[in-house]
C-alpha atoms as a PDB file:
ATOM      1  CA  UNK A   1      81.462  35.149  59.868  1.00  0.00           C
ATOM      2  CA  UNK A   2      84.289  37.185  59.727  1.00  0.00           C
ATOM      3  CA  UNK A   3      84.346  41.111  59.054  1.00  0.00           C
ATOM      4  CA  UNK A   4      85.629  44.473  58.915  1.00  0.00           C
ATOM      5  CA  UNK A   5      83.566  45.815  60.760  1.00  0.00           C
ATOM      6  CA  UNK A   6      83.779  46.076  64.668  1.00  0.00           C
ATOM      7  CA  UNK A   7      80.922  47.602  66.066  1.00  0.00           C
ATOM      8  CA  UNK A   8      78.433  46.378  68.573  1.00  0.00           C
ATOM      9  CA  UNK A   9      75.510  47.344  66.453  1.00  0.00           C
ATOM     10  CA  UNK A  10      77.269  45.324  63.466  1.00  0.00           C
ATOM     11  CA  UNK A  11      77.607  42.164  65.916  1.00  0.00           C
ATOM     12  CA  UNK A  12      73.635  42.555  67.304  1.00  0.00           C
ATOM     13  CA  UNK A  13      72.181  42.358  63.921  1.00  0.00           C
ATOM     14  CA  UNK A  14      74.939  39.706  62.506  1.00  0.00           C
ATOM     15  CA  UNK A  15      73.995  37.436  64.975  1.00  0.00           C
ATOM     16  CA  UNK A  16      70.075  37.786  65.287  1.00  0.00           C
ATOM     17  CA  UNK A  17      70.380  37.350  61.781  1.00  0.00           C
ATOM     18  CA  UNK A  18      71.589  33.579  63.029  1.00  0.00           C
ATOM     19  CA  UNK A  19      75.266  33.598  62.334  1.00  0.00           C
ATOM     20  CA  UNK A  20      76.613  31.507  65.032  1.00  0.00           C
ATOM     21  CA  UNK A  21      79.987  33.053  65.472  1.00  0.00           C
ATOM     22  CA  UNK A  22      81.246  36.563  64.673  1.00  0.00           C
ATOM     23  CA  UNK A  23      85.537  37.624  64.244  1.00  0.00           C
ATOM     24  CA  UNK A  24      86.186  41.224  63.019  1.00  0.00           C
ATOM     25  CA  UNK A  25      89.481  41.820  61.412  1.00  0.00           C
ATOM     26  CA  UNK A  26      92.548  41.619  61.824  1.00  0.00           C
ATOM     27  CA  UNK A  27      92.549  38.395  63.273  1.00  0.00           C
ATOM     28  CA  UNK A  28      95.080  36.074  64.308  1.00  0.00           C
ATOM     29  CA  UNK A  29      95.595  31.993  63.398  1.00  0.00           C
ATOM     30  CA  UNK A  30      95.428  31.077  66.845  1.00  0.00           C
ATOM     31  CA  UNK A  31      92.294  33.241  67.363  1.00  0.00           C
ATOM     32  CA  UNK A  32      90.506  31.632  64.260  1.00  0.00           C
ATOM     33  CA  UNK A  33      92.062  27.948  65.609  1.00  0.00           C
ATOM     34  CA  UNK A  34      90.469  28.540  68.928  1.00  0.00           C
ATOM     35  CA  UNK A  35      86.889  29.493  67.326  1.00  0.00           C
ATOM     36  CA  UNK A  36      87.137  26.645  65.219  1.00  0.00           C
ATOM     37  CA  UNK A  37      87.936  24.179  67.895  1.00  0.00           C
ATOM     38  CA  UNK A  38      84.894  25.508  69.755  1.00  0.00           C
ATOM     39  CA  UNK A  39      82.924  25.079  66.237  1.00  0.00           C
ATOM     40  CA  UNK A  40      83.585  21.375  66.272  1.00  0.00           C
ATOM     41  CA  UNK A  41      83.001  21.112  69.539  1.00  0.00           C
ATOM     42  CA  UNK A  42      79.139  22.106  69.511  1.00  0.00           C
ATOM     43  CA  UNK A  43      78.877  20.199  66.242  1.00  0.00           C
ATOM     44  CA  UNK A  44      80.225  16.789  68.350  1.00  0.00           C
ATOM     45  CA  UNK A  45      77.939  17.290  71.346  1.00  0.00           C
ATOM     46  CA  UNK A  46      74.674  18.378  68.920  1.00  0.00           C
ATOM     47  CA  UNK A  47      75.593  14.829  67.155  1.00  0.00           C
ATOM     48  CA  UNK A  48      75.503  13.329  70.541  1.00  0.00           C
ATOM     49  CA  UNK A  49      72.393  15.053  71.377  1.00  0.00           C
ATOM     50  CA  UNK A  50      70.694  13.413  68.229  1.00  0.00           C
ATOM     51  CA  UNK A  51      71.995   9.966  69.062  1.00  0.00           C
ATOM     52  CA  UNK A  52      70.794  10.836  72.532  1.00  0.00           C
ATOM     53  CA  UNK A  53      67.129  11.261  71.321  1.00  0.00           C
ATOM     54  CA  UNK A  54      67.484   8.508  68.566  1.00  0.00           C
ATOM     55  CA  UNK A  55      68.099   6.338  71.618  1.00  0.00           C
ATOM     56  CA  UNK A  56      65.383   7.468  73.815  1.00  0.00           C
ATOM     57  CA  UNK A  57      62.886   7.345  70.625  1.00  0.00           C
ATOM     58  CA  UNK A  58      63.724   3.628  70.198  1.00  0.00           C
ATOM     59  CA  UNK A  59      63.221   2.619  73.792  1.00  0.00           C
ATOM     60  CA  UNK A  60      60.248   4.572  73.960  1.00  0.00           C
ATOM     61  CA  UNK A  61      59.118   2.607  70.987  1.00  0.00           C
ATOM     62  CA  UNK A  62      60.145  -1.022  72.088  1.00  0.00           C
ATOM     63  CA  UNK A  63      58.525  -0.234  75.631  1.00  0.00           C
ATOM     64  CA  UNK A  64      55.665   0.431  73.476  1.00  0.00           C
ATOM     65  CA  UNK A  65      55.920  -2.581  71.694  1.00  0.00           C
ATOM     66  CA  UNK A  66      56.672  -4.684  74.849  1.00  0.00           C
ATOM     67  CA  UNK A  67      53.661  -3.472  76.658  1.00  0.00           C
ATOM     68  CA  UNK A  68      51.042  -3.926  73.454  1.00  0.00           C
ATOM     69  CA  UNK A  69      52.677  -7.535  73.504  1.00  0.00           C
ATOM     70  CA  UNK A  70      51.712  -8.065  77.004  1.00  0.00           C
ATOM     71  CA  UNK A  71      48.373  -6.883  76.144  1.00  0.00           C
ATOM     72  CA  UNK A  72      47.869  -8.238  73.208  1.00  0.00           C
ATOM     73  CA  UNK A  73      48.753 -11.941  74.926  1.00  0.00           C
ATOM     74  CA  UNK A  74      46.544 -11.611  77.349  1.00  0.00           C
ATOM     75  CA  UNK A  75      43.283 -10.592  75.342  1.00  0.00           C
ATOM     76  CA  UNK A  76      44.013 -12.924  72.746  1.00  0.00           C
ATOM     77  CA  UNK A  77      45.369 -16.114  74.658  1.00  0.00           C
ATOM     78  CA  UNK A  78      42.582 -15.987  77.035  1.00  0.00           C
ATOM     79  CA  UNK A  79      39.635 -16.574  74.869  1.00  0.00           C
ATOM     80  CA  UNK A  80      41.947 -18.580  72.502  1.00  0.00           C
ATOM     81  CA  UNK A  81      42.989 -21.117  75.102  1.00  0.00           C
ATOM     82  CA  UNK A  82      38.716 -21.485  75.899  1.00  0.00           C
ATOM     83  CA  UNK A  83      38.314 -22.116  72.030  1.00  0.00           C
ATOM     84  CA  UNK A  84      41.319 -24.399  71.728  1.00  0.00           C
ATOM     85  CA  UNK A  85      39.643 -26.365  74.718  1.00  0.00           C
ATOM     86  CA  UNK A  86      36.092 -26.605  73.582  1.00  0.00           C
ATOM     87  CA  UNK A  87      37.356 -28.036  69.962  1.00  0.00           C
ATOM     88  CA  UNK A  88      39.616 -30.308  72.144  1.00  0.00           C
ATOM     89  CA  UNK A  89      36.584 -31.506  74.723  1.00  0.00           C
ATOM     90  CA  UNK A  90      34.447 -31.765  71.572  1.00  0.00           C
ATOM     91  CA  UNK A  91      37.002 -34.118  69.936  1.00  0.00           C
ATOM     92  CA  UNK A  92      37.198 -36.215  72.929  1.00  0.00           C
ATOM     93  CA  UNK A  93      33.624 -36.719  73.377  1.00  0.00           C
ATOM     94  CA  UNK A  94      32.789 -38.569  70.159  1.00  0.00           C
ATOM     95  CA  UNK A  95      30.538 -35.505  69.156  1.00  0.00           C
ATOM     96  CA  UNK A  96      32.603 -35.116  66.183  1.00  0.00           C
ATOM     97  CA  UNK A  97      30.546 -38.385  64.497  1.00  0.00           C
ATOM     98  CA  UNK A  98      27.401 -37.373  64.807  1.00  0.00           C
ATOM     99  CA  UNK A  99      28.351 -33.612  62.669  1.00  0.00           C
ATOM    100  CA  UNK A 100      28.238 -33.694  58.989  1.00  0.00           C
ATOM    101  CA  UNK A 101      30.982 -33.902  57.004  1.00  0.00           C
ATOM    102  CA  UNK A 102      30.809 -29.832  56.344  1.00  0.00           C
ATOM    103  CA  UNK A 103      30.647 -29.596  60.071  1.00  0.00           C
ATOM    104  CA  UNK A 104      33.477 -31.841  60.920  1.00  0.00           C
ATOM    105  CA  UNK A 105      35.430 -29.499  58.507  1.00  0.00           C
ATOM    106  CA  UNK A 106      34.221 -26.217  59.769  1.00  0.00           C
ATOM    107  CA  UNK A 107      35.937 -27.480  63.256  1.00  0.00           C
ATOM    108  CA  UNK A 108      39.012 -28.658  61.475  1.00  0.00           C
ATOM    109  CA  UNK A 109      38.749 -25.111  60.054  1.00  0.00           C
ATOM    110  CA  UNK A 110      39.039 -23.834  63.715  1.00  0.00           C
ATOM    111  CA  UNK A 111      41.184 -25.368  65.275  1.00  0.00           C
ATOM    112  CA  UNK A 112      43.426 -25.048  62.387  1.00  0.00           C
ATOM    113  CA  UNK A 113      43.462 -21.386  62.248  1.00  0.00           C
ATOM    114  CA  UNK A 114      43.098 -20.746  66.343  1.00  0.00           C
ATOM    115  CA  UNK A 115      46.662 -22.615  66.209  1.00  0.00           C
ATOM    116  CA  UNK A 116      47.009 -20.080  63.755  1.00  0.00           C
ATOM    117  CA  UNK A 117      46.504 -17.363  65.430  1.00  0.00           C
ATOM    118  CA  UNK A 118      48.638 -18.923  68.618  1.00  0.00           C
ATOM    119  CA  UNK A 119      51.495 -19.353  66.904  1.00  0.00           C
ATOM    120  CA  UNK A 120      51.377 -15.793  65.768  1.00  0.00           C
ATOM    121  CA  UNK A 121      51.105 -14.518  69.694  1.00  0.00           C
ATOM    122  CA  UNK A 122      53.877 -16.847  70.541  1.00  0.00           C
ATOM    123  CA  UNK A 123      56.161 -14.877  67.976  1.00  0.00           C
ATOM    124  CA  UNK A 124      54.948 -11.626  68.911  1.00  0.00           C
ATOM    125  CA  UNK A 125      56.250 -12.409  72.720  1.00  0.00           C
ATOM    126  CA  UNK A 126      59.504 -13.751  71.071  1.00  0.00           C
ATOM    127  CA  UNK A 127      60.583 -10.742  69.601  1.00  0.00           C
ATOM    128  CA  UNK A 128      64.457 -10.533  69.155  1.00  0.00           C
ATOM    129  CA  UNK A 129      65.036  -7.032  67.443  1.00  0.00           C
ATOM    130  CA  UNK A 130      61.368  -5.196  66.491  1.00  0.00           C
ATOM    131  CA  UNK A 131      61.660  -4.013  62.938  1.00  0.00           C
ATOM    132  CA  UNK A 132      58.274  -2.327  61.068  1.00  0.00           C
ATOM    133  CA  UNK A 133      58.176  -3.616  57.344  1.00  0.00           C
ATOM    134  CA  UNK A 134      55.790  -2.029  54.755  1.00  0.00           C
ATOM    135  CA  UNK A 135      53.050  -4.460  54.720  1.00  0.00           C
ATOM    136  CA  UNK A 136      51.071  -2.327  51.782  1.00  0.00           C
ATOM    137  CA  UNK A 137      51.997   0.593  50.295  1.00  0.00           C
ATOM    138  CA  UNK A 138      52.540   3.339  52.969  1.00  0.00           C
ATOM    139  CA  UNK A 139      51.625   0.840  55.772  1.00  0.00           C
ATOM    140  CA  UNK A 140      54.279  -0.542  57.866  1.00  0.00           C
ATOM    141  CA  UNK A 141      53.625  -3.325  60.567  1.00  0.00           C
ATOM    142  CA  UNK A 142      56.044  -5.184  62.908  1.00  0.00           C
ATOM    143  CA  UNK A 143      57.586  -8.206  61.252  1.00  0.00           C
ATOM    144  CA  UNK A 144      56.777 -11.295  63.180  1.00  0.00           C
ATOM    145  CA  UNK A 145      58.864 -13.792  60.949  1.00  0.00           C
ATOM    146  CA  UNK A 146      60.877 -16.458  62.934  1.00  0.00           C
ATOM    147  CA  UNK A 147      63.949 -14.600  61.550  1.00  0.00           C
ATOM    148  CA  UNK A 148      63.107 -11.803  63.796  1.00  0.00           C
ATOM    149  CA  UNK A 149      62.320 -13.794  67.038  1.00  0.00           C
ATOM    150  CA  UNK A 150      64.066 -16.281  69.462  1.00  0.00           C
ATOM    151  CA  UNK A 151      61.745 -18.614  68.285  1.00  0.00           C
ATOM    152  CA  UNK A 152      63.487 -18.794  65.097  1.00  0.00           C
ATOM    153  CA  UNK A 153      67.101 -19.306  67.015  1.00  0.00           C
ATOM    154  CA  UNK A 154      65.149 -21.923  68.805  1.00  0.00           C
ATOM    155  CA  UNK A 155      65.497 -24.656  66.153  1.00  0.00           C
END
């Protein structure tokens, strides 16, 4: 702001008011150079600042992401691999012939969607670059396509 006025009263109240800078008149070009070099200087470093906590807000939020993964393998692999392992040993074992034919397809069933849900933990610990997409309407979830994973570059 620049005034007429140059009284300490004026310059109090101007700047609890929330100007940020204050010149009274007359004043010269490199006075008003000077204040606007220090102008552009704040606005570079509060830019920096924001890129600073944009940073920190993404680590934060891939740490998160990294340790839910590590979780999430563990309580889900775990009982997975003693499913996968049953269906196996009951394959094995001849079993299989004496089920009915709705039986026999209820354990296809299973082991068809616990290689499901393996495949699905396998991407999750491949993530390349974790991105949320909107899965519904104001829901977002991580997006575990092979485009987004190593296990895409894989092939």
């Amino acid at each position: 702001m620049i005034t007429a006025r140059d009284s300490d009263t004026d310059l109090a109240r101007i700047l609890d008011g929330g100007v940020d800078d204050y010149l009274s008149k007359p004043i010269s070009a490199d006075a008003l150079r000077a204040r606007l070099a220090i102008a552009e200087r704040r606005i570079a470093l509060e830019t920096q600042r924001r890129e600073a906590e944009e940073e920190l807000a993404r680590a934060r939020w891939l740490a998160g992401i990294g340790e839910t993964t590590i979780a999430v393998e563990h309580e889900i692999n775990n009982p997975l691999a003693a499913l996968l392992g049953s269906v196996s040993l009951l394959q094995m074992s001849n079993a299989l012939e004496k089920l009915s034919a709705e039986d026999r397809e209820s354990v296809d069933v299973i082991t068809k969607q616990a290689r499901r849900i393996a495949a699905v933990v396998k991407r999750l610990s491949k993530l390349q670059n974790p991105r949320s997409v909107e899965y519904l309407r104001g829901s977002k979830m991580i997006d575990l396509s092979p485009g987004n994973t190593t296990e895409g570059d894989e092939k």
